[in-house]
PDB file of N, CA and C in Angstrom:
ATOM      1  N   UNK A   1       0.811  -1.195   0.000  1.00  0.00           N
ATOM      2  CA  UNK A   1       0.000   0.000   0.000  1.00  0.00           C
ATOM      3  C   UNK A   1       0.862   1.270   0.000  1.00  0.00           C
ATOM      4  N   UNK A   2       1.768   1.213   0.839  1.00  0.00           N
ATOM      5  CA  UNK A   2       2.816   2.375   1.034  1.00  0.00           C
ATOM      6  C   UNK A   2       3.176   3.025  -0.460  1.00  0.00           C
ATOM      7  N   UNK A   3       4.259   1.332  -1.276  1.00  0.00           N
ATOM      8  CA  UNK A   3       4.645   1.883  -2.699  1.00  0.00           C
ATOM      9  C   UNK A   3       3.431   2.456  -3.220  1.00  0.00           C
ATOM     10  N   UNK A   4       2.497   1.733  -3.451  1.00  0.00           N
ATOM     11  CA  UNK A   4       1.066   2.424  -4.430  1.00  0.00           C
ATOM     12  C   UNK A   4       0.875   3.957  -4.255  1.00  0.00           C
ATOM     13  N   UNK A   5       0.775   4.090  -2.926  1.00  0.00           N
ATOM     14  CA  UNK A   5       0.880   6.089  -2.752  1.00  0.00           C
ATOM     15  C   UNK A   5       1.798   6.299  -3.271  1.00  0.00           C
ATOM     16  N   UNK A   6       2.962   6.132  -3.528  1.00  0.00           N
ATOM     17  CA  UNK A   6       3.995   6.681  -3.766  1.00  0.00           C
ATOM     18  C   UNK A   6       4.117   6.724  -5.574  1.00  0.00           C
ATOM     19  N   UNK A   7       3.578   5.742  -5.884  1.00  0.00           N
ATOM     20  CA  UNK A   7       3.523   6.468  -7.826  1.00  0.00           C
ATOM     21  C   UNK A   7       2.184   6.676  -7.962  1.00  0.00           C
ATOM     22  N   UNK A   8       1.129   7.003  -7.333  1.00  0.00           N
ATOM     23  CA  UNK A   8      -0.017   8.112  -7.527  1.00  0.00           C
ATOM     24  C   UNK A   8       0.237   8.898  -7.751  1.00  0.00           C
ATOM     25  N   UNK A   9       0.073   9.876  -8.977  1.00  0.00           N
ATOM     26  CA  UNK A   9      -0.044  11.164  -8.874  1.00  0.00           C
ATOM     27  C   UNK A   9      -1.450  11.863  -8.522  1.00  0.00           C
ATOM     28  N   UNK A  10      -1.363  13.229  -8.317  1.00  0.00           N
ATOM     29  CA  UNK A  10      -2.354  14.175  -7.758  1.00  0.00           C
ATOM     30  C   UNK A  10      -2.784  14.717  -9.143  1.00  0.00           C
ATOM     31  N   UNK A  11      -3.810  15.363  -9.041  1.00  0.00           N
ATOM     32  CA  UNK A  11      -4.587  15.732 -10.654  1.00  0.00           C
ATOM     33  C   UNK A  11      -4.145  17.098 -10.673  1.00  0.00           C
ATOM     34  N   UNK A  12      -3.748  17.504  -9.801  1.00  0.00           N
ATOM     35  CA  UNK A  12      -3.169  18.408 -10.074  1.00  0.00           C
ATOM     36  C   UNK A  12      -1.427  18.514 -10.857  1.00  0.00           C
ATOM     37  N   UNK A  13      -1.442  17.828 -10.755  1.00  0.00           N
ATOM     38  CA  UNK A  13       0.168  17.190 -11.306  1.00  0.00           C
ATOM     39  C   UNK A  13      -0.116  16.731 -12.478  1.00  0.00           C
ATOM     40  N   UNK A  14      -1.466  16.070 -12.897  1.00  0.00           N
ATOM     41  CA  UNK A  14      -1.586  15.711 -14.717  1.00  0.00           C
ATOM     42  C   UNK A  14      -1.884  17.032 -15.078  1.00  0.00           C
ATOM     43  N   UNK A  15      -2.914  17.663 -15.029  1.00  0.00           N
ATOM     44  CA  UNK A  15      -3.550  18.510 -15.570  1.00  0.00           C
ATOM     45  C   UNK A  15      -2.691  19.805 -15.138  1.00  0.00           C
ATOM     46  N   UNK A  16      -2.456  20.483 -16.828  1.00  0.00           N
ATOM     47  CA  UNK A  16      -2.423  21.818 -16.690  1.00  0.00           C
ATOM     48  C   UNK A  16      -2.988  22.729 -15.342  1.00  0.00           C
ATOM     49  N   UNK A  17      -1.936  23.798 -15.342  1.00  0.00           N
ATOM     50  CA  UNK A  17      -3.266  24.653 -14.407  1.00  0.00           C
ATOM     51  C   UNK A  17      -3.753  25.467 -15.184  1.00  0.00           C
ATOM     52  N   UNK A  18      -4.854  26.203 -14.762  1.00  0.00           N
ATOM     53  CA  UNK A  18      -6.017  26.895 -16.046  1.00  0.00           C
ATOM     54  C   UNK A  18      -6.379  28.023 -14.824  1.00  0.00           C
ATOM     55  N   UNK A  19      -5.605  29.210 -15.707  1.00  0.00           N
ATOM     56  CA  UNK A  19      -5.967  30.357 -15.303  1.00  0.00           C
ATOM     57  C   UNK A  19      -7.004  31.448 -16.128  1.00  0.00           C
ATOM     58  N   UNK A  20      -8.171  31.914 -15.818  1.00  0.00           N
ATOM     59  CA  UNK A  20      -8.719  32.728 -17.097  1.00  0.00           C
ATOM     60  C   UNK A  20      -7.998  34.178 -16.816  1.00  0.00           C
ATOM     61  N   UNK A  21      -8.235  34.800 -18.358  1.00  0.00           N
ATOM     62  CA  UNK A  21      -7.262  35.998 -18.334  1.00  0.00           C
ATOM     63  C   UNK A  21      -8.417  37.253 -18.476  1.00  0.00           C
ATOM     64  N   UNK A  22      -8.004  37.990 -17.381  1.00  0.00           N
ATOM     65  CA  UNK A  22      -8.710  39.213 -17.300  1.00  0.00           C
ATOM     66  C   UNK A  22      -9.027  39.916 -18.519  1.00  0.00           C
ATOM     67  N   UNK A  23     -10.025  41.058 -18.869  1.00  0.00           N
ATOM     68  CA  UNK A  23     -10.254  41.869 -19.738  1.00  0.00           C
ATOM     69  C   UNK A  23      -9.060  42.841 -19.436  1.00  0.00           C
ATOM     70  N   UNK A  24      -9.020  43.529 -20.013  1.00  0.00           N
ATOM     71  CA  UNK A  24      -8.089  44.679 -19.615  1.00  0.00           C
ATOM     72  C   UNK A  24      -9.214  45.985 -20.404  1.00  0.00           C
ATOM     73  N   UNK A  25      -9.952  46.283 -20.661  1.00  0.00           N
ATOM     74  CA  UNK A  25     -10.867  46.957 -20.983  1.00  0.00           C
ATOM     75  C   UNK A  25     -11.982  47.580 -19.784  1.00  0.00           C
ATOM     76  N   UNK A  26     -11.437  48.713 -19.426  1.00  0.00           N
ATOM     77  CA  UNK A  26     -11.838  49.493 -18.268  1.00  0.00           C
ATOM     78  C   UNK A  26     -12.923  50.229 -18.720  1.00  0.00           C
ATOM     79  N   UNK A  27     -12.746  51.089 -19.644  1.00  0.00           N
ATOM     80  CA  UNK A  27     -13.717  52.182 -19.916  1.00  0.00           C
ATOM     81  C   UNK A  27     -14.552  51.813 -21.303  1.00  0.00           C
ATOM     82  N   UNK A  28     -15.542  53.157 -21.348  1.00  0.00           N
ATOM     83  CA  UNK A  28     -16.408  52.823 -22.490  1.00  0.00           C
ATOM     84  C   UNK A  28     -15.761  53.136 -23.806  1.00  0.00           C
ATOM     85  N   UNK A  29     -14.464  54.179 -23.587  1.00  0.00           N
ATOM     86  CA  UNK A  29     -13.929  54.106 -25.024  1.00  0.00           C
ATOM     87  C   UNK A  29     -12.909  53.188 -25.353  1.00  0.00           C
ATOM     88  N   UNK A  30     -12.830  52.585 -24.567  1.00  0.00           N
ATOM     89  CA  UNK A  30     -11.640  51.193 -24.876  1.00  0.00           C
ATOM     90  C   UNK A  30     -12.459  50.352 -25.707  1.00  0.00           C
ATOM     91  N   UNK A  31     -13.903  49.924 -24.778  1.00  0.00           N
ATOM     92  CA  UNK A  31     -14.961  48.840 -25.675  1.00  0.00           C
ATOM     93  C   UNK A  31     -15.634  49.369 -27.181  1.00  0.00           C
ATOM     94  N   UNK A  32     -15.335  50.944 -27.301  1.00  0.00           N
ATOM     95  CA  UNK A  32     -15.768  50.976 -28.614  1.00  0.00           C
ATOM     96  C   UNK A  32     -14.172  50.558 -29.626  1.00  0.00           C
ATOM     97  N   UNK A  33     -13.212  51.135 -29.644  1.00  0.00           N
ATOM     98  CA  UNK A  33     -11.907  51.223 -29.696  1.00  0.00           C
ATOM     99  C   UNK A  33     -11.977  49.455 -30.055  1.00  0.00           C
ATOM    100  N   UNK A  34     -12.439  48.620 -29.291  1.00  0.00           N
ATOM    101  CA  UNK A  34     -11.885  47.020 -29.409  1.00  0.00           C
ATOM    102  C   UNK A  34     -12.789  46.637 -30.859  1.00  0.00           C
ATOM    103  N   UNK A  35     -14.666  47.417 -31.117  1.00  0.00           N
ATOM    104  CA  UNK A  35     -15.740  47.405 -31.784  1.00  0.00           C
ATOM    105  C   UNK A  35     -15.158  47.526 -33.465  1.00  0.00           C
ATOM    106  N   UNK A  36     -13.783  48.722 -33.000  1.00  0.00           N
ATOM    107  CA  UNK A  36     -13.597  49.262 -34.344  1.00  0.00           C
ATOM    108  C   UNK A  36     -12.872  48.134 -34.911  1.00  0.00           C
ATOM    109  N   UNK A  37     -11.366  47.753 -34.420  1.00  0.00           N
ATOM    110  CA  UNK A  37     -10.803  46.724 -34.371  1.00  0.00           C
ATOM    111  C   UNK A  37     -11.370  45.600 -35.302  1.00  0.00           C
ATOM    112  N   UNK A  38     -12.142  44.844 -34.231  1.00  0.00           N
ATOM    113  CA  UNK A  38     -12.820  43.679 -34.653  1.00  0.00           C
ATOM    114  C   UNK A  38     -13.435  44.090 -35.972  1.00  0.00           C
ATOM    115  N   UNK A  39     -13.997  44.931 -36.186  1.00  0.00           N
ATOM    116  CA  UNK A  39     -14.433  44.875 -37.430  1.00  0.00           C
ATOM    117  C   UNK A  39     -13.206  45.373 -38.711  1.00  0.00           C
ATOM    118  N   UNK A  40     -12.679  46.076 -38.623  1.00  0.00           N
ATOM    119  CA  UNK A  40     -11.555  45.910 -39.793  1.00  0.00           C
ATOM    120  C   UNK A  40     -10.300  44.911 -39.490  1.00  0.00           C
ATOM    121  N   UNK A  41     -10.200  44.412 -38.673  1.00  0.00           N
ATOM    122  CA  UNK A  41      -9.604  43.088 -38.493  1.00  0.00           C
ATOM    123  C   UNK A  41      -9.915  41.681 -39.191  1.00  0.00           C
ATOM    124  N   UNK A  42     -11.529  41.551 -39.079  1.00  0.00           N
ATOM    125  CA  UNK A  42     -12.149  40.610 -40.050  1.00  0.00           C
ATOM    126  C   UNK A  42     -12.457  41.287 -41.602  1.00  0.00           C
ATOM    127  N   UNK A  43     -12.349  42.128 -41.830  1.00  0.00           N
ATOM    128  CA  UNK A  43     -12.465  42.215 -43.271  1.00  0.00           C
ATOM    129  C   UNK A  43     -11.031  42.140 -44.178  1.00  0.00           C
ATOM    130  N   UNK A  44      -9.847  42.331 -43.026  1.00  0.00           N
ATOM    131  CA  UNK A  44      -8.692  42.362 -43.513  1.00  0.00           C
ATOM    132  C   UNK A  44      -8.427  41.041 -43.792  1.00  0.00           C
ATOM    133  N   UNK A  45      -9.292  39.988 -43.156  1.00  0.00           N
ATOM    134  CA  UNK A  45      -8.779  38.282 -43.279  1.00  0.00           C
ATOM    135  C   UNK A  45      -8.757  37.559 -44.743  1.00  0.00           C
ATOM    136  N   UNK A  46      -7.803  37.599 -45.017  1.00  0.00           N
ATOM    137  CA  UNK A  46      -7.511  37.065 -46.296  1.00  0.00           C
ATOM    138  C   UNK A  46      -7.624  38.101 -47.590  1.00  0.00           C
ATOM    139  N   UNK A  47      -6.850  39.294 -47.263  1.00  0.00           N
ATOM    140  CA  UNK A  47      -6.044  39.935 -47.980  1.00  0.00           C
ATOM    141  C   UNK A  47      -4.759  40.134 -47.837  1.00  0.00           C
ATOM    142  N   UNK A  48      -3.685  41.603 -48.673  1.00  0.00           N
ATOM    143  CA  UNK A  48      -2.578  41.452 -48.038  1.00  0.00           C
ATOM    144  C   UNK A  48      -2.004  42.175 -46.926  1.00  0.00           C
ATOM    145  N   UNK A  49      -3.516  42.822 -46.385  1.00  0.00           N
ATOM    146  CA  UNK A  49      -3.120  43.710 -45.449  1.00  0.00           C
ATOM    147  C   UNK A  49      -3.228  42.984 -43.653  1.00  0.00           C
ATOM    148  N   UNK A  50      -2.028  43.792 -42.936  1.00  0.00           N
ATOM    149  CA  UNK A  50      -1.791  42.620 -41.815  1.00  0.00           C
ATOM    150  C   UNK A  50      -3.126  43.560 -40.855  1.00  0.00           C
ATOM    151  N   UNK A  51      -3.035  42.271 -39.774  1.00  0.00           N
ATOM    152  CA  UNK A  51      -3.931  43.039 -38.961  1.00  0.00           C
ATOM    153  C   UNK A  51      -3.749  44.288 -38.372  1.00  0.00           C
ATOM    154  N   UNK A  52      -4.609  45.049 -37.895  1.00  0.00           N
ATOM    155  CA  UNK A  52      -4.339  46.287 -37.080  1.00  0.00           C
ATOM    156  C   UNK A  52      -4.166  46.160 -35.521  1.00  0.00           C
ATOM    157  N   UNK A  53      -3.571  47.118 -34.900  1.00  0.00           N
ATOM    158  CA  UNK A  53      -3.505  46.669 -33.300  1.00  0.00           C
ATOM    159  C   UNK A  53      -4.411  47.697 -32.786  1.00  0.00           C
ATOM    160  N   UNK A  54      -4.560  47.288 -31.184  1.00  0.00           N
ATOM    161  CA  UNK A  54      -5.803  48.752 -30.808  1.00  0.00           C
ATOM    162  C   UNK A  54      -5.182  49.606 -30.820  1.00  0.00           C
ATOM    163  N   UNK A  55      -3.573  49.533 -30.481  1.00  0.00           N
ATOM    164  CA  UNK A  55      -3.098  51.047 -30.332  1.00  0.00           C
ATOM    165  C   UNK A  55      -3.237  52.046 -31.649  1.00  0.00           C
ATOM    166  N   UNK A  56      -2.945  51.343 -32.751  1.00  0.00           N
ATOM    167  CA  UNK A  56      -3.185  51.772 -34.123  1.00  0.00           C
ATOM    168  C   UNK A  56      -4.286  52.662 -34.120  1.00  0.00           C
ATOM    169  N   UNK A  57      -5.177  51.788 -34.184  1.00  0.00           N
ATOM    170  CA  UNK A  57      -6.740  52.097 -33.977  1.00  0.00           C
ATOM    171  C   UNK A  57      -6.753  53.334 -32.899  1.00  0.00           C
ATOM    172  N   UNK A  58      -6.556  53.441 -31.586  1.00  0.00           N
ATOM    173  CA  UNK A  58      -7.017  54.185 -30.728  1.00  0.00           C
ATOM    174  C   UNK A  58      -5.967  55.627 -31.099  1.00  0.00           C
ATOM    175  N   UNK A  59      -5.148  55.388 -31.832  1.00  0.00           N
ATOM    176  CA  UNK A  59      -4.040  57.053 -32.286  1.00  0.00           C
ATOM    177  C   UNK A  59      -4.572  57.569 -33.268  1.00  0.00           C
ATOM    178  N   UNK A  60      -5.362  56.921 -34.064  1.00  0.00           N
ATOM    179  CA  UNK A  60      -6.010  56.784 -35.657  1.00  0.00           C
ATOM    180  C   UNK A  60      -7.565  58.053 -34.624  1.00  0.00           C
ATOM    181  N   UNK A  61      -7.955  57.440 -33.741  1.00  0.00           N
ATOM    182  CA  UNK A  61      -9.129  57.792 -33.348  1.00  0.00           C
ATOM    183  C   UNK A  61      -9.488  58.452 -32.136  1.00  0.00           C
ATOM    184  N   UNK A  62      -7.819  59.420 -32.131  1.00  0.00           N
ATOM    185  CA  UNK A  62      -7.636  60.126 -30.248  1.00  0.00           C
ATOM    186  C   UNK A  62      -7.952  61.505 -30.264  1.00  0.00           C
ATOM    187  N   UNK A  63      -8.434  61.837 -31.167  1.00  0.00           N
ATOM    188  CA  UNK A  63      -9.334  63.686 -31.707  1.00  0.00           C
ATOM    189  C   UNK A  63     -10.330  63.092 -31.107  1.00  0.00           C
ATOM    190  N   UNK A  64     -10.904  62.312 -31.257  1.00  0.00           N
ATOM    191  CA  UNK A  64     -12.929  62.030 -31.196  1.00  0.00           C
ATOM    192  C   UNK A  64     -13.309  61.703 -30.182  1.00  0.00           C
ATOM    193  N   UNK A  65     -14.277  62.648 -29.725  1.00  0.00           N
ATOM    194  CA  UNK A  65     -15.045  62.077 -27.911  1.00  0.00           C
ATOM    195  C   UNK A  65     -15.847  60.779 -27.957  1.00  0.00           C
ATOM    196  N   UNK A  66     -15.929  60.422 -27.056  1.00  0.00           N
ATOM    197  CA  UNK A  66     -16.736  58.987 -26.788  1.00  0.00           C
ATOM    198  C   UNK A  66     -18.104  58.839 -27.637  1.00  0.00           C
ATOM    199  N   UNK A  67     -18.683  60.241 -27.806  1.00  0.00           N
ATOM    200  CA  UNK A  67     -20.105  60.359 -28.121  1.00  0.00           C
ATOM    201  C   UNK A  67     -19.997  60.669 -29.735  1.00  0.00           C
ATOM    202  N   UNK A  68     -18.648  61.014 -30.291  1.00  0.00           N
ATOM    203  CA  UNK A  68     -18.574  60.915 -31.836  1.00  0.00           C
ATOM    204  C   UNK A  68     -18.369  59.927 -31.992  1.00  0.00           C
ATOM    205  N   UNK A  69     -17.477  58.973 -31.452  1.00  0.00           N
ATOM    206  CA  UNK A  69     -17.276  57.601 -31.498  1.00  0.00           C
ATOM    207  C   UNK A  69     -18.123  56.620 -32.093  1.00  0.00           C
ATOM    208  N   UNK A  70     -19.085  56.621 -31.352  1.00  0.00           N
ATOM    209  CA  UNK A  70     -20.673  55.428 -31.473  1.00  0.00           C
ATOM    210  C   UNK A  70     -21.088  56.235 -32.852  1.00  0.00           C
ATOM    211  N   UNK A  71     -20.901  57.527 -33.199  1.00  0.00           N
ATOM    212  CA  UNK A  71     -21.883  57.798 -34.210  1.00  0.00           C
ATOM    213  C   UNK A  71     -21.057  57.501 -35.337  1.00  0.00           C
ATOM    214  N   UNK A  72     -20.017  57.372 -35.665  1.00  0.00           N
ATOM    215  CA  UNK A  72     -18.670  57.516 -36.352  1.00  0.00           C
ATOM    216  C   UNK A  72     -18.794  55.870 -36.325  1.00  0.00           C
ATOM    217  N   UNK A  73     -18.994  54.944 -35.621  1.00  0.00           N
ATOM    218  CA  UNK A  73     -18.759  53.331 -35.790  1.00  0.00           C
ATOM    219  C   UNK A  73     -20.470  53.496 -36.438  1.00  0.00           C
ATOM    220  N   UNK A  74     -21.602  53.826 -36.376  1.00  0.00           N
ATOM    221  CA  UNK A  74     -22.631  53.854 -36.922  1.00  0.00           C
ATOM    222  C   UNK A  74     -22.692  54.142 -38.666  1.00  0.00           C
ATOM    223  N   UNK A  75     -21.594  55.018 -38.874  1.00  0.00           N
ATOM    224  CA  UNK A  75     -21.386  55.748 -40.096  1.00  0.00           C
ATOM    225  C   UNK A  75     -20.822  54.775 -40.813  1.00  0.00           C
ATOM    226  N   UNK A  76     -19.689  54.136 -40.635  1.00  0.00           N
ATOM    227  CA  UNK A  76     -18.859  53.274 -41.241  1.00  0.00           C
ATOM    228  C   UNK A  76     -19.719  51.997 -41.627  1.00  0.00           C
ATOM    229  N   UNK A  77     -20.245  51.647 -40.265  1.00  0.00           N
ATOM    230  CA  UNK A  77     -20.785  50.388 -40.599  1.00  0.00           C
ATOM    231  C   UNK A  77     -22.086  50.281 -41.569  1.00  0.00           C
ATOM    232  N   UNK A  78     -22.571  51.242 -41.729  1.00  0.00           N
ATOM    233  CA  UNK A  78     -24.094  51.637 -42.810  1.00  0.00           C
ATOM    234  C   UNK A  78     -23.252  51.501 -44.038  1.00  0.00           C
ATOM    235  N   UNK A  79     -21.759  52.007 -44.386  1.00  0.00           N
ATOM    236  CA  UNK A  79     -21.174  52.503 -45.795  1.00  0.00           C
ATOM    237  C   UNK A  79     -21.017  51.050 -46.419  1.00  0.00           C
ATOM    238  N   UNK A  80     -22.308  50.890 -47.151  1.00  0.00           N
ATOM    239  CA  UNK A  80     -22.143  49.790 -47.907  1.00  0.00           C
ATOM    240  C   UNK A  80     -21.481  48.600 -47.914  1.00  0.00           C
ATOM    241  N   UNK A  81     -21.152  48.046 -46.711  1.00  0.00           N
ATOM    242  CA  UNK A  81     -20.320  47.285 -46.309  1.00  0.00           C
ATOM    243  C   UNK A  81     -19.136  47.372 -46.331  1.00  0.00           C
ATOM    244  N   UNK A  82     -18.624  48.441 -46.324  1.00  0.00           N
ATOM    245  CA  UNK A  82     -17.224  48.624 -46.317  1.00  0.00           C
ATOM    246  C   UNK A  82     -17.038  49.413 -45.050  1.00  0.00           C
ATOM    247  N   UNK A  83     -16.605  48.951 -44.458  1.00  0.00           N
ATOM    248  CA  UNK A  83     -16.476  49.771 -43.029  1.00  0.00           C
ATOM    249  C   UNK A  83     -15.144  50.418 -43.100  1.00  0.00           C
ATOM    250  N   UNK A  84     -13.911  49.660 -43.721  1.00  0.00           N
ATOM    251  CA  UNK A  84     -12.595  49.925 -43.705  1.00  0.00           C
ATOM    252  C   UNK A  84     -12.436  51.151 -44.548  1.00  0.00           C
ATOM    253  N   UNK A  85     -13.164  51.223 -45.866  1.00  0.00           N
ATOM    254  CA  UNK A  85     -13.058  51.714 -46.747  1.00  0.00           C
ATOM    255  C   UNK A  85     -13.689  53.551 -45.585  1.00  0.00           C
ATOM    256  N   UNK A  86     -14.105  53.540 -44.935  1.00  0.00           N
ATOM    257  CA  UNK A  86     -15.440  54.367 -44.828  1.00  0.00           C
ATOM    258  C   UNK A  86     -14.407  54.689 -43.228  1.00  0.00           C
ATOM    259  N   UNK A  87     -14.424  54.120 -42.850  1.00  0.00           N
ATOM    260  CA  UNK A  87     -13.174  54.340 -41.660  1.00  0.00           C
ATOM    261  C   UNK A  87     -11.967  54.796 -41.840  1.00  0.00           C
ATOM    262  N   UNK A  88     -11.221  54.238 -43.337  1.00  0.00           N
ATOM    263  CA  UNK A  88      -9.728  54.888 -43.292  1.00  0.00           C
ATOM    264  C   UNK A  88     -10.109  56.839 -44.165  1.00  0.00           C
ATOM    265  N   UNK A  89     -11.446  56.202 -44.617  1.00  0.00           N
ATOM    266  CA  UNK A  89     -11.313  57.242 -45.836  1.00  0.00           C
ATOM    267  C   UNK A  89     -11.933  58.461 -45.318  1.00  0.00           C
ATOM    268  N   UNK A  90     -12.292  58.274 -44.091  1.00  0.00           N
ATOM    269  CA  UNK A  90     -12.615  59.835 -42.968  1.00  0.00           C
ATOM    270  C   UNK A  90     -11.966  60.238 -42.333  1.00  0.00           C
ATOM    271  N   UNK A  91     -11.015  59.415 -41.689  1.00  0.00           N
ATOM    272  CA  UNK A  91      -9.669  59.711 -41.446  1.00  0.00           C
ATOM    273  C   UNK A  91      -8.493  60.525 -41.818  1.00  0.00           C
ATOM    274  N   UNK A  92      -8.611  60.627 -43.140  1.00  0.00           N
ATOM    275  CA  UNK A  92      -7.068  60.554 -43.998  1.00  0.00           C
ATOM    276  C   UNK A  92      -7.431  61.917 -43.997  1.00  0.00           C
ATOM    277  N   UNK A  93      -6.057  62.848 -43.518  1.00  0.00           N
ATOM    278  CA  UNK A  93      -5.500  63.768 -43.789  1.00  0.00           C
ATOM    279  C   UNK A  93      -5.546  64.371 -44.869  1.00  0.00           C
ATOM    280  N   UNK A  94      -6.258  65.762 -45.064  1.00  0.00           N
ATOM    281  CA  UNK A  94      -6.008  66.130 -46.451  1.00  0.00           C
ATOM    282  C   UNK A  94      -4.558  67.041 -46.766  1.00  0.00           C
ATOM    283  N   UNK A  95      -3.933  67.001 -47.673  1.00  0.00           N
ATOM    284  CA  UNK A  95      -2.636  67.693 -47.832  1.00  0.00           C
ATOM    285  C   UNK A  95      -3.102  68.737 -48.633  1.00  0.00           C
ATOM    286  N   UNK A  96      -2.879  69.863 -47.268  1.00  0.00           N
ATOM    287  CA  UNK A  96      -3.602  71.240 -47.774  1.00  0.00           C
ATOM    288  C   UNK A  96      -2.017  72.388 -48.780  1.00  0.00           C
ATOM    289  N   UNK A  97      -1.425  71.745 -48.961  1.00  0.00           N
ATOM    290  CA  UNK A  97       0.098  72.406 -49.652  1.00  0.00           C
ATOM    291  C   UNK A  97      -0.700  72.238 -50.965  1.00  0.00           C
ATOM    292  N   UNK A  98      -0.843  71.445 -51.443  1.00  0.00           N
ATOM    293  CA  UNK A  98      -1.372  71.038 -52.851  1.00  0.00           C
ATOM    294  C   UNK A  98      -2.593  71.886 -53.238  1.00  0.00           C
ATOM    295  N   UNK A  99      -3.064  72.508 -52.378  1.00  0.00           N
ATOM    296  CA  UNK A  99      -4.076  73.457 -52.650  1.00  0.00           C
ATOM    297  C   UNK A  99      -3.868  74.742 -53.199  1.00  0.00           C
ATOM    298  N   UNK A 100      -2.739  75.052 -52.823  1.00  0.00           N
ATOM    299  CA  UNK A 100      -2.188  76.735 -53.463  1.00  0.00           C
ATOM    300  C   UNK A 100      -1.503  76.447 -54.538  1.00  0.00           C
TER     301      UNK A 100
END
C-alpha cells in the first residue's frame, strides 16, 4: 500500500493549471476602440493587409469624444459594407500644400 501512494499522482500534477485571463478593458472608449478593431480586423482576413492593433486604432481615433465615437462606428458600418473603406477614408488627412 505504502509503494502504491507513492507512484499516484495528484490531478493536479496531470492537468495543466487553467488560469482565465482578465479583460483589460476598463472604460467605455476602450470597448468601442476594441468594436472598431474587430471589425476591420475581419475584413482584412484574407487579404494582403496585416492586422491592425488597438493602439493603431485608438491614435487613428484620439481627436474624437466617446459620443462621436458610437456615431462615427454607426457611419462606417451603414457605408455599404465597407467599413474599412469608410473608416480609413474619414480619417485621412487632407494635404492642404497642394491646394495653393
Amino acid at each position: 500500500m505504502v509503494l502504491q501512494n507513492n507512484f499516484m499522482k495528484q490531478i493536479s500534477d496531470i492537468q495543466p493549471s487553467f488560469s482565465l485571463k482578465e479583460s483589460k478593458i476598463v472604460n467605455e472608449r476602450q470597448l468601442l476602440i476594441k468594436d472598431f478593431l474587430d471589425k476591420i480586423n475581419a475584413e482584412r482576413i484574407g487579404t494582403k493587409y496585416k492586422p491592425l492593433t488597438a493602439r493603431a486604432v485608438a491614435i487613428k481615433l484620439s481627436h474624437l469624444s466617446s459620443f462621436d465615437l458610437k456615431y462615427f462606428y454607426k457611419q462606417c458600418d451603414s457605408y455599404k459594407g465597407e467599413f474599412g473603406k469608410c473608416f480609413f477614408g474619414a480619417l485621412k488627412q487632407l494635404d492642404t500644400s497642394k491646394a495653393i
